[in-house]
Protein backbone atom coordinates (compact mmCIF):
# COMPACT_ATOMS: atom_id res chain seq x y z
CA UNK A 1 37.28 -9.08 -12.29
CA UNK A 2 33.74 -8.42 -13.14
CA UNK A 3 32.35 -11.32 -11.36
CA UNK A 4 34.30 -10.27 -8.30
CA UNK A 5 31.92 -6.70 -8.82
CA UNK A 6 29.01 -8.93 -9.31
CA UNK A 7 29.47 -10.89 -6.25
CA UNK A 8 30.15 -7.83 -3.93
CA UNK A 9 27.73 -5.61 -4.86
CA UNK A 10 25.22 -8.59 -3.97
CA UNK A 11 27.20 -8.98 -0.67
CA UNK A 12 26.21 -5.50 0.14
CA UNK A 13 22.32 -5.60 -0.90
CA UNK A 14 22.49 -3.31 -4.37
CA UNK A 15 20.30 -5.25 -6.71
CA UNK A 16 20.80 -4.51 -10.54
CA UNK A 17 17.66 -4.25 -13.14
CA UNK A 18 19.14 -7.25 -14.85
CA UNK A 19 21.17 -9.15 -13.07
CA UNK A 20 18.94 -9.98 -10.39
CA UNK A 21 16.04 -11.63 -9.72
CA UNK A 22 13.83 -11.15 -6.93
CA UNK A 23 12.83 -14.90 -5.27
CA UNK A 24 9.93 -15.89 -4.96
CA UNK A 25 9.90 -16.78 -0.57
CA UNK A 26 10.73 -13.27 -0.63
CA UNK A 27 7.81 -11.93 -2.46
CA UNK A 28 5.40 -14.52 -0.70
CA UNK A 29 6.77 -14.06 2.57
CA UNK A 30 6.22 -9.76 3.00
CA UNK A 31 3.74 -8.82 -0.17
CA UNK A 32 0.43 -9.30 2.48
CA UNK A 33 1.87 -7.64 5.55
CA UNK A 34 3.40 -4.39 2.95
CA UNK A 35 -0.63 -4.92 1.74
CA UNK A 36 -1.93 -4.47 4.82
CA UNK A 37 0.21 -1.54 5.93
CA UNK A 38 -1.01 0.51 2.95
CA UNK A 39 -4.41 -0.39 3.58
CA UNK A 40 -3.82 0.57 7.36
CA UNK A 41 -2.35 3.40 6.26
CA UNK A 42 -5.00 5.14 3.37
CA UNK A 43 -7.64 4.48 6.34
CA UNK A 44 -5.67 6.25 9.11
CA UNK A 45 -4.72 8.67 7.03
CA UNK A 46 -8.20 9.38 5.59
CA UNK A 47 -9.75 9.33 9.15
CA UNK A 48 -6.99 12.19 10.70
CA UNK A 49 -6.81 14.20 7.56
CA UNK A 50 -11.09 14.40 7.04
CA UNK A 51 -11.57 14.80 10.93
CA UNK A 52 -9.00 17.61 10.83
CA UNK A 53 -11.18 19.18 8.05
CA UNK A 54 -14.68 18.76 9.78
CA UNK A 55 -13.19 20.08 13.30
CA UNK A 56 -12.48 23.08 11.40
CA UNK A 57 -15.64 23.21 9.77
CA UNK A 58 -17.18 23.04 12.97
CA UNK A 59 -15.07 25.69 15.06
CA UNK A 60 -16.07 27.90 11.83
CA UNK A 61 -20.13 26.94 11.49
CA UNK A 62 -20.84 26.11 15.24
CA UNK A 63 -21.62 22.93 14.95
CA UNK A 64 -20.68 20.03 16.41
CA UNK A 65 -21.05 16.82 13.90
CA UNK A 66 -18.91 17.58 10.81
CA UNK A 67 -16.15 15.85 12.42
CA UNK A 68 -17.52 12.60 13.09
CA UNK A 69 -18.53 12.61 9.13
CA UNK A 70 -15.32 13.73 8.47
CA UNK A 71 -14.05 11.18 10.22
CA UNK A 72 -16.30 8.60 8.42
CA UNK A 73 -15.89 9.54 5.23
CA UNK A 74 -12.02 9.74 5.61
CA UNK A 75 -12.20 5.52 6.46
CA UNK A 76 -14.51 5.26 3.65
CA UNK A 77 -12.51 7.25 1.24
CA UNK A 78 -9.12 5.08 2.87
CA UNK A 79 -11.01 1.42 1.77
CA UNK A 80 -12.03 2.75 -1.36
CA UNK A 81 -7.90 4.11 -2.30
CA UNK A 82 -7.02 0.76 -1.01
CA UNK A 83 -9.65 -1.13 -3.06
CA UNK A 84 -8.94 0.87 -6.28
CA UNK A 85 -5.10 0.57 -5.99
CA UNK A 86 -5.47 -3.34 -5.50
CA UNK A 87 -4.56 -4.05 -2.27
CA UNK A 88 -7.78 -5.24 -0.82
CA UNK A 89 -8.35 -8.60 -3.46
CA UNK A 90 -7.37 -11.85 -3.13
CA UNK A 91 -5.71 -12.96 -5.67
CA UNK A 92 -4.72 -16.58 -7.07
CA UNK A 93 -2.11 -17.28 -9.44
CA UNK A 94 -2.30 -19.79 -12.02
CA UNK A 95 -1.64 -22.63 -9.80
CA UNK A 96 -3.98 -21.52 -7.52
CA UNK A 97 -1.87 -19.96 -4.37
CA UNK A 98 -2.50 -16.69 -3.10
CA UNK A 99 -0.34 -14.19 -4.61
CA UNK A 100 1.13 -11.32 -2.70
CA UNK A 101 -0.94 -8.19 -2.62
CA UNK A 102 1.30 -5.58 -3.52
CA UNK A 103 1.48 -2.48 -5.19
CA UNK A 104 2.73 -3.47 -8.67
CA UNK A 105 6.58 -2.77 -9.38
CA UNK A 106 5.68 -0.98 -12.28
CA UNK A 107 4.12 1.91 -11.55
CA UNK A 108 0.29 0.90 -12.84
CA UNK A 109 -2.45 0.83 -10.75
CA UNK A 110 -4.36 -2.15 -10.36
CA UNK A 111 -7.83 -1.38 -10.54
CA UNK A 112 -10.51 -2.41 -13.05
C-alpha cells in the first residue's frame, strides 16, 4: 500500500524532500536557459523601473537626460544583481563540465 502512494504521487509530478532525487539531464538540460532568463530579467527590469524614475525626474526638473541615465544605470544595476547572485559565471564541476547556472536550491546567494 505505501508503494502504491509512492508510485502515484510520482505519476502525478509531486516530488517529496526525501524520496526523490532530482536527475542530473534534468538539471543540465534547463539550469542555463532558467540562468539566462533571470539575467534577462534583472536587466529589463532595471532598465523600465530606472527609466520610469528619470522620466519623472525630468517632467519634475525640466530636463531632458535623466532618463537615458536612468535607463543606463538600471542595465548596469541588472548585470551587477545578476553577477552578485551567480548567474553570470561559468562554472566547472569537478570533472570539468559546465555546471548549470542556477539560483541555488537553498536559499544562499552565490556571490563572493
Amino acid at each position: 500500500m505505501r508503494d502504491r502512494k509512492k508510485t502515484a504521487g510520482a505519476a502525478h509530478g509531486k516530488r517529496g524532500s526525501a524520496d526523490s532525487t532530482q536527475c542530473p539531464a534534468d538539471v543540465s538540460t534547463d539550469g542555463g536557459y532558467n540562468a539566462g532568463m533571470a539575467v534577462f530579467s534583472y536587466i529589463i527590469g532595471g532598465i523600465i523601473v530606472w527609466s520610469l524614475i528619470g522620466w519623472g525626474l525630468d517632467y519634475l526638473w525640466g530636463t531632458r537626460w535623466i532618463v537615458l541615465a536612468g535607463a543606463l544605470l538600471g542595465a548596469v544595476g541588472g548585470f551587477y544583481l545578476s553577477h552578485m547572485h551567480g548567474l553570470t559565471s561559468s562554472r566547472k564541476i569537478a570533472d570539468g563540465r559546465h555546471a548549470p547556472s542556477a539560483p541555488s536550491q537553498d536559499g544562499k546567494d552565490n556571490a563572493k
